[in-house]
N, C-alpha and C. Protein backbone atom coordinates (compact mmCIF):
# COMPACT_ATOMS: atom_id res chain seq x y z
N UNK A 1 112.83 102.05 101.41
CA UNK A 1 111.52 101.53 101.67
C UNK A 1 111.65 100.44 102.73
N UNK A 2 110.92 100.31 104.08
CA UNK A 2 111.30 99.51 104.59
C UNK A 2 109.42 98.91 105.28
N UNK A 3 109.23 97.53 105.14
CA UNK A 3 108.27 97.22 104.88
C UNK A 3 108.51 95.94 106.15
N UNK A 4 107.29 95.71 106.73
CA UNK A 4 107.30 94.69 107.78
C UNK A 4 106.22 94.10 107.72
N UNK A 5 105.75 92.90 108.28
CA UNK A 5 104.71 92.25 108.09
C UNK A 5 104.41 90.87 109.23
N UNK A 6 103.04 90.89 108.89
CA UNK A 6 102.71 90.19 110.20
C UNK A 6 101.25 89.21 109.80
N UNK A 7 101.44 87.82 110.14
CA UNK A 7 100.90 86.87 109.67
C UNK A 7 100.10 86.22 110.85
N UNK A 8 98.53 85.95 110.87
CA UNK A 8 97.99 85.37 111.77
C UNK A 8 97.27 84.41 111.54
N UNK A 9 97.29 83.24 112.44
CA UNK A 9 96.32 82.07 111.54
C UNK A 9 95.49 81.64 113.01
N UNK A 10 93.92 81.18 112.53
CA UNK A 10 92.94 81.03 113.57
C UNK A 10 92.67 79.93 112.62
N UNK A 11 92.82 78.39 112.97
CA UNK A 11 92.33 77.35 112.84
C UNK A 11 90.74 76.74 113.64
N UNK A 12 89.56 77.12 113.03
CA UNK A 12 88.38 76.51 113.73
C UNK A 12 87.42 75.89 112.98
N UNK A 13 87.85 74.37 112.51
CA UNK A 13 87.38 73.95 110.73
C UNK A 13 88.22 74.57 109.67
N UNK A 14 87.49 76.01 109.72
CA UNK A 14 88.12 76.06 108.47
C UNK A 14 89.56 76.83 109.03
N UNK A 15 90.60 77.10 107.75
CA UNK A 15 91.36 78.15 108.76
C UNK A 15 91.85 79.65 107.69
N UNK A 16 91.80 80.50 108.63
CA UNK A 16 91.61 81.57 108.57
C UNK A 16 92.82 82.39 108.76
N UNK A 17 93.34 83.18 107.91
CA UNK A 17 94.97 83.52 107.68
C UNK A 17 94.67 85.11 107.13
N UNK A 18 95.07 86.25 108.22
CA UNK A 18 95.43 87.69 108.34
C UNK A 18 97.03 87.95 108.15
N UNK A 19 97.25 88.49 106.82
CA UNK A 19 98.52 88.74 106.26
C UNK A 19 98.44 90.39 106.53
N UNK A 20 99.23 90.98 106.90
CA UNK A 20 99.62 92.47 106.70
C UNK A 20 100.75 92.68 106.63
N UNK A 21 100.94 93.85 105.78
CA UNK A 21 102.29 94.58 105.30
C UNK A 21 102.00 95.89 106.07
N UNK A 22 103.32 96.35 106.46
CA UNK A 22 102.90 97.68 107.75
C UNK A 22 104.33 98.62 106.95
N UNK A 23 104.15 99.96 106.73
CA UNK A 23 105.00 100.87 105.89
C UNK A 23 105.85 100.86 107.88
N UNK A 24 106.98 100.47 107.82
CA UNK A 24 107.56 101.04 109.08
C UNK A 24 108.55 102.07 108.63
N UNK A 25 108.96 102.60 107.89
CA UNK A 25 109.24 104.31 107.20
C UNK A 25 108.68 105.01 107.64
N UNK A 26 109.35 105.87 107.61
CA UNK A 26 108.77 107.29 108.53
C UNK A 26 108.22 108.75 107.16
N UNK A 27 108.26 107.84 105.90
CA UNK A 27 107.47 108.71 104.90
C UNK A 27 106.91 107.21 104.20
N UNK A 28 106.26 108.30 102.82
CA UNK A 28 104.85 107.30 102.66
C UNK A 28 105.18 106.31 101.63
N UNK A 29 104.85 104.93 101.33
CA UNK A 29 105.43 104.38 100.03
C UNK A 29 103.98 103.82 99.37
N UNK A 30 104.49 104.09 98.03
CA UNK A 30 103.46 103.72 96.94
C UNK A 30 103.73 102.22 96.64
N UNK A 31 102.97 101.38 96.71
CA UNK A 31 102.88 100.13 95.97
C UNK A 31 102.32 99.98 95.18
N UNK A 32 103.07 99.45 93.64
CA UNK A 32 102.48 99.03 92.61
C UNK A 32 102.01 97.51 92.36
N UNK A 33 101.01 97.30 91.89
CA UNK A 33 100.38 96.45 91.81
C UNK A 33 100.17 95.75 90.22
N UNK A 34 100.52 94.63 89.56
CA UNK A 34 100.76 94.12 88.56
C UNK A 34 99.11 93.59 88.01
N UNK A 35 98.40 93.63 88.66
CA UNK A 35 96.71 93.27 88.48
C UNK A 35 95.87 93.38 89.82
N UNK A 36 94.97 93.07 89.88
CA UNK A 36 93.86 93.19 90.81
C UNK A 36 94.10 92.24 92.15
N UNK A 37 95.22 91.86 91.82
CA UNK A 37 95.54 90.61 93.39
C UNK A 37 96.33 91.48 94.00
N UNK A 38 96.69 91.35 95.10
CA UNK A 38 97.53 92.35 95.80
C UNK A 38 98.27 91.50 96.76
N UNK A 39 97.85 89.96 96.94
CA UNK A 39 98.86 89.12 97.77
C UNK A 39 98.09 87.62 97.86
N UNK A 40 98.79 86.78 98.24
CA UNK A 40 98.90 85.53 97.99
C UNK A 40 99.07 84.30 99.26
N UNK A 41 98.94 83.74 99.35
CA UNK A 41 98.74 82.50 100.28
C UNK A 41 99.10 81.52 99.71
N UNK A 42 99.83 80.07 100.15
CA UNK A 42 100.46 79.15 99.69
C UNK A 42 100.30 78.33 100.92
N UNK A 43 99.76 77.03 101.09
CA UNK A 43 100.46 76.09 102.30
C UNK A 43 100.84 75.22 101.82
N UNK A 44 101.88 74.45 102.89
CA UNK A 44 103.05 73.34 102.17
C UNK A 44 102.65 72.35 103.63
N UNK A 45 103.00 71.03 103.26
CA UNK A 45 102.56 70.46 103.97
C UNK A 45 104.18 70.15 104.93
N UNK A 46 104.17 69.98 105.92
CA UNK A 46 105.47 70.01 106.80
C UNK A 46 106.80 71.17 106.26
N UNK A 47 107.00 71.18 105.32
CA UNK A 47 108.18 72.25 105.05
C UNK A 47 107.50 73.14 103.35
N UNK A 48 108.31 73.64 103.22
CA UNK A 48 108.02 74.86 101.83
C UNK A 48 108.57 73.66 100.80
N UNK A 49 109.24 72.86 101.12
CA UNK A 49 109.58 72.46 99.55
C UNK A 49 108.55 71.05 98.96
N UNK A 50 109.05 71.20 97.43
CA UNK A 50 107.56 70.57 96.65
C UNK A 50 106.40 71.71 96.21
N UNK A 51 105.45 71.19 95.77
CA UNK A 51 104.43 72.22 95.89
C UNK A 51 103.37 72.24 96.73
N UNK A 52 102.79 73.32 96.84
CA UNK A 52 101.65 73.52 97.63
C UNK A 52 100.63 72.84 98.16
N UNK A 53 100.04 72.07 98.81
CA UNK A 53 98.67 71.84 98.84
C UNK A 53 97.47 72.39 98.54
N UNK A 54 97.65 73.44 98.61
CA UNK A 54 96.63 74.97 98.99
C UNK A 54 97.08 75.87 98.28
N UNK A 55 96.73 76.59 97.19
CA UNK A 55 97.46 78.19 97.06
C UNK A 55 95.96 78.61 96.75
N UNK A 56 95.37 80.07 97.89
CA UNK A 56 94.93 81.11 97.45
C UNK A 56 94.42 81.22 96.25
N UNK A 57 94.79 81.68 95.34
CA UNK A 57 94.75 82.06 93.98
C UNK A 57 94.55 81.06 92.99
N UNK A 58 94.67 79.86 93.42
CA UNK A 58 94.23 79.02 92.60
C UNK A 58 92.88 79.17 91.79
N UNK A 59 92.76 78.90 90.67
CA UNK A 59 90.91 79.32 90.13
C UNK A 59 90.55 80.59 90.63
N UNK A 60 91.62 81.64 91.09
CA UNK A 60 90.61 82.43 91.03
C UNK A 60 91.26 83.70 89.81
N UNK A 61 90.15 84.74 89.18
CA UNK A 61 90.67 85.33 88.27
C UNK A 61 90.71 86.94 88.78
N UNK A 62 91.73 87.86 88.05
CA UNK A 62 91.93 88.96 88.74
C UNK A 62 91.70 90.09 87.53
N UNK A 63 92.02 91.32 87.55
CA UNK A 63 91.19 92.12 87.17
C UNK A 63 93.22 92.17 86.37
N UNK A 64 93.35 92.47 84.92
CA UNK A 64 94.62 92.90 84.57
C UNK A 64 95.17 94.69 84.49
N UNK A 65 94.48 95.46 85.53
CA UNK A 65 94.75 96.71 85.80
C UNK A 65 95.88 96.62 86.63
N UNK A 66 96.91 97.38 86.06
CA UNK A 66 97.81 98.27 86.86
C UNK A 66 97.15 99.01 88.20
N UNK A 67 97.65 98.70 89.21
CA UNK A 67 96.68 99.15 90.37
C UNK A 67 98.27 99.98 91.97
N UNK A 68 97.87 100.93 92.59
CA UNK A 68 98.51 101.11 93.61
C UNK A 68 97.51 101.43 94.44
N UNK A 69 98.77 101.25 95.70
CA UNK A 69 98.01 101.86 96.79
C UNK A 69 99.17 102.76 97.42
N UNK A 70 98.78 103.72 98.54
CA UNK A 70 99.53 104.32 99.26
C UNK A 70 99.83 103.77 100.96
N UNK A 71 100.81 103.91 101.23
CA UNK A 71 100.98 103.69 102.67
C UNK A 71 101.65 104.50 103.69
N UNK A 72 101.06 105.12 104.64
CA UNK A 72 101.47 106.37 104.96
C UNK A 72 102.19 105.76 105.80
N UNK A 73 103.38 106.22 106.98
CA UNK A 73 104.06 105.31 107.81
C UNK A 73 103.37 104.76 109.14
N UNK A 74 103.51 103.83 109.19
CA UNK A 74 102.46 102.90 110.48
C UNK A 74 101.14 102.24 109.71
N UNK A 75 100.88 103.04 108.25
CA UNK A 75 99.84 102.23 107.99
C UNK A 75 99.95 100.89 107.67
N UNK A 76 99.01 100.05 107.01
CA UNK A 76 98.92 98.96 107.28
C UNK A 76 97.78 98.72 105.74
N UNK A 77 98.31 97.25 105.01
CA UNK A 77 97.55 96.90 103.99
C UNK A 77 97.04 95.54 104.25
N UNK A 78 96.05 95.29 104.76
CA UNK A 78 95.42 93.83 104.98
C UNK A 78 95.09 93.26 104.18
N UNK A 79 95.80 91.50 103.90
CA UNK A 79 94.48 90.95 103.04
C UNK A 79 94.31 89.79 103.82
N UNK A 80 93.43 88.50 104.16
CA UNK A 80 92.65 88.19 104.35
C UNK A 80 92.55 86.83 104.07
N UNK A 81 92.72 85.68 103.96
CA UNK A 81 92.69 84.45 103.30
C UNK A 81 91.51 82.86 103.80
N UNK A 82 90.56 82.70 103.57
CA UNK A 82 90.32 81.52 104.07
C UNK A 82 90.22 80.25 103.14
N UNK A 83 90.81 78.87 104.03
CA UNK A 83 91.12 77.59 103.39
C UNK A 83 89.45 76.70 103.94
N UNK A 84 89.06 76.69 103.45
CA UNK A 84 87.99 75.74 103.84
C UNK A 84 87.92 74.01 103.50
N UNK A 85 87.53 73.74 105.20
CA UNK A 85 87.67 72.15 104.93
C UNK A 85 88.65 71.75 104.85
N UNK A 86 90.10 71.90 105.19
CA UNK A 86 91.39 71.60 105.07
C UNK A 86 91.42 70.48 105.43
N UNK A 87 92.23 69.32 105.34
CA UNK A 87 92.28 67.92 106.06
C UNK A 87 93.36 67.67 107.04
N UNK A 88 93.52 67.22 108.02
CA UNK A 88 94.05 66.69 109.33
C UNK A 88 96.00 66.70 108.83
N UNK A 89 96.84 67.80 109.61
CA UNK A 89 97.68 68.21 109.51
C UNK A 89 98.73 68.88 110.17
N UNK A 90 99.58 68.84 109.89
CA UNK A 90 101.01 70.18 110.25
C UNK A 90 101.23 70.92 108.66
N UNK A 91 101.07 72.30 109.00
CA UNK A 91 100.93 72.76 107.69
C UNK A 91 102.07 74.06 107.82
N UNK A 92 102.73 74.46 106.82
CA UNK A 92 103.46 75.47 106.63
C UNK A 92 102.61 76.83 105.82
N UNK A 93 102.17 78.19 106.28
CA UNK A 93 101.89 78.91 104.99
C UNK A 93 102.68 79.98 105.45
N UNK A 94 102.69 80.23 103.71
CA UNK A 94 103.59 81.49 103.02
C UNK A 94 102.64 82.77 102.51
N UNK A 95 103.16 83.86 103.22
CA UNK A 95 102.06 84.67 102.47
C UNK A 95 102.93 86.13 101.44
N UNK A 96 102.53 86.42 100.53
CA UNK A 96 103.61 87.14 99.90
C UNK A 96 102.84 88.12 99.07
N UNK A 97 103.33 89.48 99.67
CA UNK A 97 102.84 90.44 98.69
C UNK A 97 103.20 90.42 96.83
N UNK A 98 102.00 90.94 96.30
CA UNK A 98 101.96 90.65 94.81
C UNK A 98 102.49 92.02 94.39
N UNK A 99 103.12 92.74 94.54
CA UNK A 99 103.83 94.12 94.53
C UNK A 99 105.11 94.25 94.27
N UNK A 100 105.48 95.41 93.56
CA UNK A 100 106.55 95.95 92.90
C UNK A 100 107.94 95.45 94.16
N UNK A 101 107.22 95.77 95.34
CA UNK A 101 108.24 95.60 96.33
C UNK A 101 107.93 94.05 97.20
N UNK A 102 108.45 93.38 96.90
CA UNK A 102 107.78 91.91 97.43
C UNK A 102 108.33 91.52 99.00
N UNK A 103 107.52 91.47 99.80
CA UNK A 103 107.90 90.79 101.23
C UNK A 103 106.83 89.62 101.32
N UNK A 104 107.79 88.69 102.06
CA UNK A 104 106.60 87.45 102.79
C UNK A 104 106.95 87.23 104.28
N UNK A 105 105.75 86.58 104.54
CA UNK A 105 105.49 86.43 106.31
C UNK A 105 105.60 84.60 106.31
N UNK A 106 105.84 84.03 107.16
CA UNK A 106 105.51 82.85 106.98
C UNK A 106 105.54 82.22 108.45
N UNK A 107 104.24 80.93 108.36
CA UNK A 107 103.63 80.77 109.82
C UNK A 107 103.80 79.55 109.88
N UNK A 108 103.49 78.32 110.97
CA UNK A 108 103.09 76.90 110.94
C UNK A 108 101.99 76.97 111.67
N UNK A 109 100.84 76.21 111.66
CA UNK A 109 99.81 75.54 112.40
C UNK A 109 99.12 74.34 112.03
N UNK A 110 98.56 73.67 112.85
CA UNK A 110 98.16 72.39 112.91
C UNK A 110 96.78 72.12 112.99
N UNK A 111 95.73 71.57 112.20
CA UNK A 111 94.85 70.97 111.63
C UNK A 111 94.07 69.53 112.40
N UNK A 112 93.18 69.91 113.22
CA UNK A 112 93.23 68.07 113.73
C UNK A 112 91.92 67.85 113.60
């Protein structure tokens, strides 16, 4: 299984973070899914260590179904993240699939 991924962040107020996992295999892979989340967001303030400022998922609740998806090769599974109102920064985020097969992307951008 060989899995790649690609992380984009658009800071304008709020900021706005495009995580994708891309099947780069040349056949199709199934991802299993442990509940209704399918991936995650985390920012750290200057480096990853300590905890978070920010995580995604915080307060929010997910559905406890066993869930997959398919990925044919080149496809692509998007999810989507926005931080609203963030405060004045250098920020680290981590983004990490919630799946049987776990990859993360990870970005820096700055807050002013």
């Amino acid at each position: 299984m060989s899995l790649g991924t690609t992380i984009d962040t658009t800071v304008r107020g709020d900021v706005e973070v495009a995580f994708a996992v891309i099947n780069e295999d040349t056949d199709p892979i199934e991802l299993r899914f442990r509940s209704g989340q399918t991936a995650d967001l985390a920012v750290y303030e200057d480096d990853t260590d300590g905890d978070p400022v920010w995580r995604w998922s915080d307060g929010r609740m997910f559905t406890m179904a066993v869930d997959t998806a398919r990925l044919d090769p080149g496809e692509r599974l998007v999810q989507e993240f926005v931080w609203t109102d963030p405060p004045a920064g250098e920020y680290v985020a981590v983004a990490t699939l919630e799946a049987d097969a776990s990859v993360t992307a990870t970005t820096t951008f700055t807050v002013e």
